[in-house]
Protein backbone atom coordinates (compact mmCIF):
# COMPACT_ATOMS: atom_id res chain seq x y z
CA UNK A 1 -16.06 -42.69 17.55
CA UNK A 2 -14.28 -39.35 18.34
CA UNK A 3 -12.79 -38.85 21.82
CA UNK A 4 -12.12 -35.44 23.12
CA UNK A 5 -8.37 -35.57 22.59
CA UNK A 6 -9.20 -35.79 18.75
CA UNK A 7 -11.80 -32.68 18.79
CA UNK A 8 -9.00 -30.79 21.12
CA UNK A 9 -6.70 -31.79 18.47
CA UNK A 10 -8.70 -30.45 15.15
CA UNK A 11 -9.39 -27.42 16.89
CA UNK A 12 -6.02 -26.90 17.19
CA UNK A 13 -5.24 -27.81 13.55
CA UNK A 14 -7.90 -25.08 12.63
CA UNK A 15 -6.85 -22.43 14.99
CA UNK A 16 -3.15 -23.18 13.25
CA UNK A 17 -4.89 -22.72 9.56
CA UNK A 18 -6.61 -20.13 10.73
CA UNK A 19 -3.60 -18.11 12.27
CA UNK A 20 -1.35 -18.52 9.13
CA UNK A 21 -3.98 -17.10 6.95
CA UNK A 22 -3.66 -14.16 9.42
CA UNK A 23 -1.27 -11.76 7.91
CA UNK A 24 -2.69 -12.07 4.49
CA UNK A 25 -6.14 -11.16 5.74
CA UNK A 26 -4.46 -8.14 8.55
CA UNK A 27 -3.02 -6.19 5.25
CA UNK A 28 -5.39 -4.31 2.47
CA UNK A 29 -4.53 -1.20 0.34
CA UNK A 30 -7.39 0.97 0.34
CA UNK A 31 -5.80 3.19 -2.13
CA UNK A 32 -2.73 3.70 -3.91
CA UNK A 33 -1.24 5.45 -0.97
CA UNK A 34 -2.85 4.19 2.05
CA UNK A 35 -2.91 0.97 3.78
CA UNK A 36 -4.60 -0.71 6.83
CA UNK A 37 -2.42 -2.72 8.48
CA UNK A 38 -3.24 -5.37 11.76
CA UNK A 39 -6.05 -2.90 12.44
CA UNK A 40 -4.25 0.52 12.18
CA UNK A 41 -4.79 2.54 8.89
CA UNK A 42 -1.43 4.41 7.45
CA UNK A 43 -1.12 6.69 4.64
CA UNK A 44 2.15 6.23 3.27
CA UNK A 45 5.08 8.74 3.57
CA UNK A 46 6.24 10.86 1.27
CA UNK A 47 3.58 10.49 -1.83
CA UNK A 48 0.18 10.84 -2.89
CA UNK A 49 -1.54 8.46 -5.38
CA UNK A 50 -4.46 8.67 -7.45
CA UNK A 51 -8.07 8.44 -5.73
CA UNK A 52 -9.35 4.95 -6.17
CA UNK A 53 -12.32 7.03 -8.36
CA UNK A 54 -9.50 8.38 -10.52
CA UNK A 55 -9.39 7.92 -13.91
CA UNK A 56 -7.22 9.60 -16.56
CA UNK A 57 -9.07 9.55 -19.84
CA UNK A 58 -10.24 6.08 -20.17
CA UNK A 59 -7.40 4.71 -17.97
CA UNK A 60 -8.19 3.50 -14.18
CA UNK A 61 -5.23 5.49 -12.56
CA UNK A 62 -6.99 5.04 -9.23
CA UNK A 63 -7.88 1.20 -9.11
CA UNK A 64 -4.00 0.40 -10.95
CA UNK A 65 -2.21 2.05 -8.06
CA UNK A 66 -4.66 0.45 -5.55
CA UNK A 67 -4.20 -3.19 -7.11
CA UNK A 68 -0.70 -2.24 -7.24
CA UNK A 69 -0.22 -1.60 -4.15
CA UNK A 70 -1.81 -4.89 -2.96
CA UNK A 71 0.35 -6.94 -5.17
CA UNK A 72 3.39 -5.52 -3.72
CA UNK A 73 2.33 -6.30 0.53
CA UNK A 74 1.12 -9.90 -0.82
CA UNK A 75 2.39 -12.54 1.22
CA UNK A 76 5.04 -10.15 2.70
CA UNK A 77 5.93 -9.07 5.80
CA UNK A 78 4.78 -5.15 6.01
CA UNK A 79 6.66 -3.29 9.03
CA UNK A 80 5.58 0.44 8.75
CA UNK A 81 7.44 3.27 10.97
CA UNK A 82 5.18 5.97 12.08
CA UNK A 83 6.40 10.05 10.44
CA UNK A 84 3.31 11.73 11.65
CA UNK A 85 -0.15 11.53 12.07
CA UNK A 86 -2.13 13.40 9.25
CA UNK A 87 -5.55 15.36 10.02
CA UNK A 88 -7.90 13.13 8.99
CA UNK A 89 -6.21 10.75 11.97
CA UNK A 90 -4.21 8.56 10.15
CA UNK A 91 -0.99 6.95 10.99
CA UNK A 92 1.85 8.69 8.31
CA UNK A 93 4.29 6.42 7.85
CA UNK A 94 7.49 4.71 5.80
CA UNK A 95 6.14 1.40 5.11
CA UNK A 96 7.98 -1.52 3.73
CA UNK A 97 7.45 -5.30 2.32
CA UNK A 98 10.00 -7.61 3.15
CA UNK A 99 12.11 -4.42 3.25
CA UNK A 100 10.88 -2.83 0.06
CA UNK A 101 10.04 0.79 0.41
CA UNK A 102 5.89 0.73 -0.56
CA UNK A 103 6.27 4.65 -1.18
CA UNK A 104 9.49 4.41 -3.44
CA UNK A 105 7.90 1.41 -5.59
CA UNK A 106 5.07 3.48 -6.13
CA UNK A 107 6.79 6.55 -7.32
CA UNK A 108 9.24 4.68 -9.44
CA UNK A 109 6.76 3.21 -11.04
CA UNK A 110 4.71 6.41 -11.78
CA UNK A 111 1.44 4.95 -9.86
CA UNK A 112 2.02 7.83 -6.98
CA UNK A 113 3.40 11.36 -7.00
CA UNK A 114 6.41 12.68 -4.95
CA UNK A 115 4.45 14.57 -2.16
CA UNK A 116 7.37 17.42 -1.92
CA UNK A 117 5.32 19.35 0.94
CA UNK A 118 5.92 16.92 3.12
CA UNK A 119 9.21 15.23 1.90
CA UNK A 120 12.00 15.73 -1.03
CA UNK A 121 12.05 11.85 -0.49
CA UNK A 122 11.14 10.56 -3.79
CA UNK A 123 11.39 13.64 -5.75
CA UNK A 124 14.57 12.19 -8.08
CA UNK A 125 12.08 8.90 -8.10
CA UNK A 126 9.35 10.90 -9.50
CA UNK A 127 11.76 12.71 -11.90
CA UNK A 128 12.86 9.54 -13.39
CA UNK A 129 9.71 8.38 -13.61
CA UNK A 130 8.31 11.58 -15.61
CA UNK A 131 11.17 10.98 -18.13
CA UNK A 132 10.17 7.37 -19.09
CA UNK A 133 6.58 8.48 -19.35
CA UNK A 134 5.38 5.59 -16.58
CA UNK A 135 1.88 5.45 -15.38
CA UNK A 136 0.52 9.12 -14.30
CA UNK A 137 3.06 10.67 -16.54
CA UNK A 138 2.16 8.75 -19.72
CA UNK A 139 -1.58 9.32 -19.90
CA UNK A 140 -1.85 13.05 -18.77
CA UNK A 141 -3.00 12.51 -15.71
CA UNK A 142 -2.94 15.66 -13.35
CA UNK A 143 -1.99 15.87 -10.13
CA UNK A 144 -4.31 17.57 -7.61
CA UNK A 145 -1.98 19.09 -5.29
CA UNK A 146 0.29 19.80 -7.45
């Protein structure tokens, strides 16, 4: 027989499960340079990424950044600071995972581009990256805005 102090008490146990699934669920990378975050969508500062559509020969460039991107805000806590606002309405800003720079991972790893219009913020990043042939720069991918 189940009294109401045991149903009150479930619910709560589910509400709990429920709530710690929460930040996993409030984070998604919708592309290798933007992110929606507990309900607010950011493109990240500083870089520009690969459409998820991309491809560079027979390589995914788009989809890798965008899975990349993921892996890195997995089961961390993302804190972004808002730079700007960008036209299309979205929130620019430097985002991190348990304090790592989303936008200098990115670049370092040659899955984004140093967006030097904006910001000189990851241009050595991108230059290092170049030289060791990493992602974009080792499968002649070009960049649109370049």
């Amino acid at each position: 027989m189940t009294t109401e102090g045991g149903r009150l008490t479930r619910l709560v146990a589910n509400v709990a499960i429920l709530l710690a699934a929460a930040p996993a669920l409030a984070q998604v990378a919708t592309d290798g340079d933007t992110i929606r975050h507990d309900g607010v969508v950011y493109r990240l500062w500083g870089i520009d990424a690969p459409e998820v559509t991309d491809r560079c020969g027979d390589w995914p460039a788009g989809t890798v950044a965008r899975d990349r991107l993921a892996e890195l805000m997995a089961g961390r806590a993302v804190a972004c600071e808002r730079r700007d606002r960008d036209r299309w309405g979205r929130v620019v800003a430097l985002c991190r995972a348990d304090g790592v720079d989303l936008s200098a991972t990115m670049v370092r790893e040659g899955l984004a581009w140093a967006f030097t219009r904006y910001s000189r913020d990851y241009a050595a990043l991108e230059i290092e990256a170049r030289a060791a042939g990493r992602g974009v720069h080792g499968r002649g991918c070009v960049w649109r805005r370049g």
